[in-house]
Protein backbone atom coordinates (compact mmCIF):
# COMPACT_ATOMS: atom_id res chain seq x y z
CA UNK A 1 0.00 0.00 0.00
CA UNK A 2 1.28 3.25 -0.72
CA UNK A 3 0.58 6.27 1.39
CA UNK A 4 0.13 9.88 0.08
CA UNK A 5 -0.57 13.16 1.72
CA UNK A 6 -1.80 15.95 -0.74
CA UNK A 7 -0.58 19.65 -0.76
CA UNK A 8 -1.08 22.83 -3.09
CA UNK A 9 1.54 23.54 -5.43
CA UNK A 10 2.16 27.36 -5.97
CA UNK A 11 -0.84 26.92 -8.92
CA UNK A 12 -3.11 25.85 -6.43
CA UNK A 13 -2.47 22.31 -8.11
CA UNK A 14 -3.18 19.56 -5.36
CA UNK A 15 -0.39 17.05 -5.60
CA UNK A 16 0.25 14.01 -4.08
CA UNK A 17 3.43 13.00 -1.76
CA UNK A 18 4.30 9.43 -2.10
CA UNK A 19 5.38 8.06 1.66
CA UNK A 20 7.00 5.60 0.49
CA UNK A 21 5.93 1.96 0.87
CA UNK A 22 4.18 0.97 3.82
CA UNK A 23 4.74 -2.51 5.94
CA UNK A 24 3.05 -3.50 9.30
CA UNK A 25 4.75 -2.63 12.01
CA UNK A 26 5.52 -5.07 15.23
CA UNK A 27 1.83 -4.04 16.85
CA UNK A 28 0.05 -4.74 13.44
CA UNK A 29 0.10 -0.87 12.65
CA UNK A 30 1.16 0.71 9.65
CA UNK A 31 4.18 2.59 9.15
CA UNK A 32 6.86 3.79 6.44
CA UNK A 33 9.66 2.02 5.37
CA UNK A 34 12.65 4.31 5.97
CA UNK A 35 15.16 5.29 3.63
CA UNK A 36 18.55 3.10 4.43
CA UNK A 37 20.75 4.44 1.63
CA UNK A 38 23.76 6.70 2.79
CA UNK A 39 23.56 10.50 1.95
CA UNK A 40 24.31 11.92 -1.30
CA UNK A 41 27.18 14.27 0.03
CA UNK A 42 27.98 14.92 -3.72
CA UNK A 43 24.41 16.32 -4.37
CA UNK A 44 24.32 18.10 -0.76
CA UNK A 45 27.80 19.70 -2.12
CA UNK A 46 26.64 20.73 -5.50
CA UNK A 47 23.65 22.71 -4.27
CA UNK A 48 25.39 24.10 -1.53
CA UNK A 49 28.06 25.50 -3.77
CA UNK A 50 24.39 26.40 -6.07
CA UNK A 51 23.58 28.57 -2.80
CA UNK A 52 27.19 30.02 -1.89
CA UNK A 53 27.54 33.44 -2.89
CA UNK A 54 31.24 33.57 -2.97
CA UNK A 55 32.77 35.60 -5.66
CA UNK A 56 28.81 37.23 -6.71
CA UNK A 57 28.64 38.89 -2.89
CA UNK A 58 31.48 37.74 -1.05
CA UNK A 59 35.00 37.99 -1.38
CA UNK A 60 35.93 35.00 0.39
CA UNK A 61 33.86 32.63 2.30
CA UNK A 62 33.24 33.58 5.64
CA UNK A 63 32.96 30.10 6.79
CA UNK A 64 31.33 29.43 10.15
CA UNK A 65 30.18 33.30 9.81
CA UNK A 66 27.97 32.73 6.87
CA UNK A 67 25.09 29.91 7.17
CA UNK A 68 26.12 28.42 3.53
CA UNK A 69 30.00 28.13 5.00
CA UNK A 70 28.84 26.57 7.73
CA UNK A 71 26.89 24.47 6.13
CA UNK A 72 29.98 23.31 3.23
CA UNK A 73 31.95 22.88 6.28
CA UNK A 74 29.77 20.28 7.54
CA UNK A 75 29.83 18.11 4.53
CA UNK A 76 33.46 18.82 4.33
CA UNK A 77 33.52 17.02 7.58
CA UNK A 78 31.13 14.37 6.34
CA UNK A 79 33.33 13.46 3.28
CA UNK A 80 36.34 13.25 5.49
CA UNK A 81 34.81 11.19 8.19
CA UNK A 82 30.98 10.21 7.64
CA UNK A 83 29.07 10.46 10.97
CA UNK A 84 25.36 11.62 11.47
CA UNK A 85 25.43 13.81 14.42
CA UNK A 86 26.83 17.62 13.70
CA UNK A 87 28.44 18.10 17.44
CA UNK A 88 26.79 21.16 18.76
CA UNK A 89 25.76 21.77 14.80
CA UNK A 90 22.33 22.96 15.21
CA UNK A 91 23.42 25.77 17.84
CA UNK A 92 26.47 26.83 15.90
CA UNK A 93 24.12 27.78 12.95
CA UNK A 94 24.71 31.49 12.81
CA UNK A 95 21.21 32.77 12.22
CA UNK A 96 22.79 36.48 12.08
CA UNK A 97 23.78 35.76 7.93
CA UNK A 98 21.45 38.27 6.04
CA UNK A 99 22.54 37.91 3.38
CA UNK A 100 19.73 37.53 0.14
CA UNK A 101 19.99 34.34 -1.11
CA UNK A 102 18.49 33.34 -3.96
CA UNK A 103 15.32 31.73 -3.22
CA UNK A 104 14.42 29.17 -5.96
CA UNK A 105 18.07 27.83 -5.34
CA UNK A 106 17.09 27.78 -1.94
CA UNK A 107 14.33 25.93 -2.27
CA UNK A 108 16.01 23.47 -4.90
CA UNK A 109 18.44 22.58 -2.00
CA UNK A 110 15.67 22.30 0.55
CA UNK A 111 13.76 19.65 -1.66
CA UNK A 112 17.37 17.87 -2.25
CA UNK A 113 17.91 17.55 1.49
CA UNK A 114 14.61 16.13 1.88
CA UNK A 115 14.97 13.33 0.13
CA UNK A 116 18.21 12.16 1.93
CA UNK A 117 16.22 12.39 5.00
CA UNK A 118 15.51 8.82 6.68
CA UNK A 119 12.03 9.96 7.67
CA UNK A 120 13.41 9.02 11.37
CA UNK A 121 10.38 9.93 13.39
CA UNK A 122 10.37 9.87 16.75
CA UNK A 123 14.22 8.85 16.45
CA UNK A 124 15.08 12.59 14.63
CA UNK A 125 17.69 14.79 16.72
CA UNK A 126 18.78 18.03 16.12
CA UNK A 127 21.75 17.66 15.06
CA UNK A 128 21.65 15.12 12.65
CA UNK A 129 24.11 16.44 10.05
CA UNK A 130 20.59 16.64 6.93
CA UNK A 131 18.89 18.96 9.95
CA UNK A 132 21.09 21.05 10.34
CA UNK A 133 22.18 21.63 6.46
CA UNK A 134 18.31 21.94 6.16
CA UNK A 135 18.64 24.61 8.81
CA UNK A 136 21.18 26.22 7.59
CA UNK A 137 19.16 26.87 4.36
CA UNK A 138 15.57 27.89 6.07
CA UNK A 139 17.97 30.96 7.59
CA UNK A 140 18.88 31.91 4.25
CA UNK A 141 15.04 31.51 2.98
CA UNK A 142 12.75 32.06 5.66
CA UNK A 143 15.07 34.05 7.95
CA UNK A 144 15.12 31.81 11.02
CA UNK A 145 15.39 27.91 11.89
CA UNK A 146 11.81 26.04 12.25
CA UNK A 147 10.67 22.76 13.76
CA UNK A 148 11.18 19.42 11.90
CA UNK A 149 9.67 16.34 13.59
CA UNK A 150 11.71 13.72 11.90
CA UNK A 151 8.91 13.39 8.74
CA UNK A 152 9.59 15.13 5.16
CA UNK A 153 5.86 15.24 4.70
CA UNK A 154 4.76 16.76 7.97
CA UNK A 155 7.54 19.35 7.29
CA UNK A 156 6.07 19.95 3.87
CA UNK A 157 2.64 20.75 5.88
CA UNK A 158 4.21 22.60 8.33
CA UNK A 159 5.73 24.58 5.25
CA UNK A 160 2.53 25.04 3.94
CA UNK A 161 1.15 27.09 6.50
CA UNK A 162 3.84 29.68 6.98
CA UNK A 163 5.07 29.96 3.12
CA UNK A 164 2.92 28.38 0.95
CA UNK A 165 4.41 29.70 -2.43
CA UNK A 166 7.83 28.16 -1.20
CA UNK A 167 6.05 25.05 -0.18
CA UNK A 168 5.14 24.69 -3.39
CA UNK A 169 7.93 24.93 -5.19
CA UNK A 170 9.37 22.53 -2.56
CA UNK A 171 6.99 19.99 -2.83
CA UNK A 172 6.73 20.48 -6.57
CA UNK A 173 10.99 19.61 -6.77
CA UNK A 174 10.98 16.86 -3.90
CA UNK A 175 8.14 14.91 -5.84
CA UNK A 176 10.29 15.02 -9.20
């Protein structure tokens, strides 16, 4: 069986998210199957270096100062040594970058970083090293870090109610 969960696109378009295969859980319930596969650090890289400004804005990369350094830093670290957990990475996220990033890019990333995520659940932490990438690119598009409960489609929703036109777009790239 195959679980969806509609949402408007930015056309007003319903679409459907696909939750991926369901199975019966241990108490007869249903639940997802979770997505096992490693992270695409290549892809994560790519759109991060999409997002960087370096060179158009900056002269140099402020690193840890700017939330797109930060953010290549951490999948720096990943390539070098893979681990899940960002140490501290969620409250080193410097939410004082203003710079204006380009939004659809933005977005782009947002919907690639979504579908690395292992739709963890209950077992999500902060600073799972897809959080806080995916944090580091709400500062640059919405301006601040918001809740994720461990669920790409309930973060979609959640999406939906405080920027639907991004939402959208999101959804609109993450089902492609």
């Amino acid at each position: 069986m195959i679980y969806y969960q509609k949402i408007m696109d930015k056309s007003g378009k319903e679409l459907c998210l696909n939750s991926n295969e369901l199975d019966l859980d241990q108490n007869g319930g249903l639940g997802c199957q979770r997505n096992t596969k490693g992270m695409n650090a290549d892809l994560v890289w790519e759109d991060l270096l999409d997002c960087c400004m370096e060179g158009e804005f900056c002269d140099q990369c402020q690193e840890e100062a700017c939330t797109i350094g930060y953010a290549k830093k951490c999948i720096k670290d990943y390539q070098r040594e893979p681990k899940k957990e960002v140490t501290e990475g969620t409250n080193r996220i410097p939410t004082t970058d203003f710079k204006v990033y380009d939004p659809h890019k933005l977005e782009t990333a947002i919907a690639h970083i979504l579908k690395e995520c292992k739709d963890c659940k209950e077992d999500h932490t902060e600073n799972c090293i897809i959080n806080v990438i995916r944090n580091c690119y709400e500062v640059g598009l919405l301006g601040d870090i918001h809740s994720y409960e461990g669920s790409a489609l309930q973060y979609l929703m959640y999406l939906k109610a405080i920027s639907p036109e991004s939402a959208g777009r999101i959804a609109d790239i993450y089902m492609s």
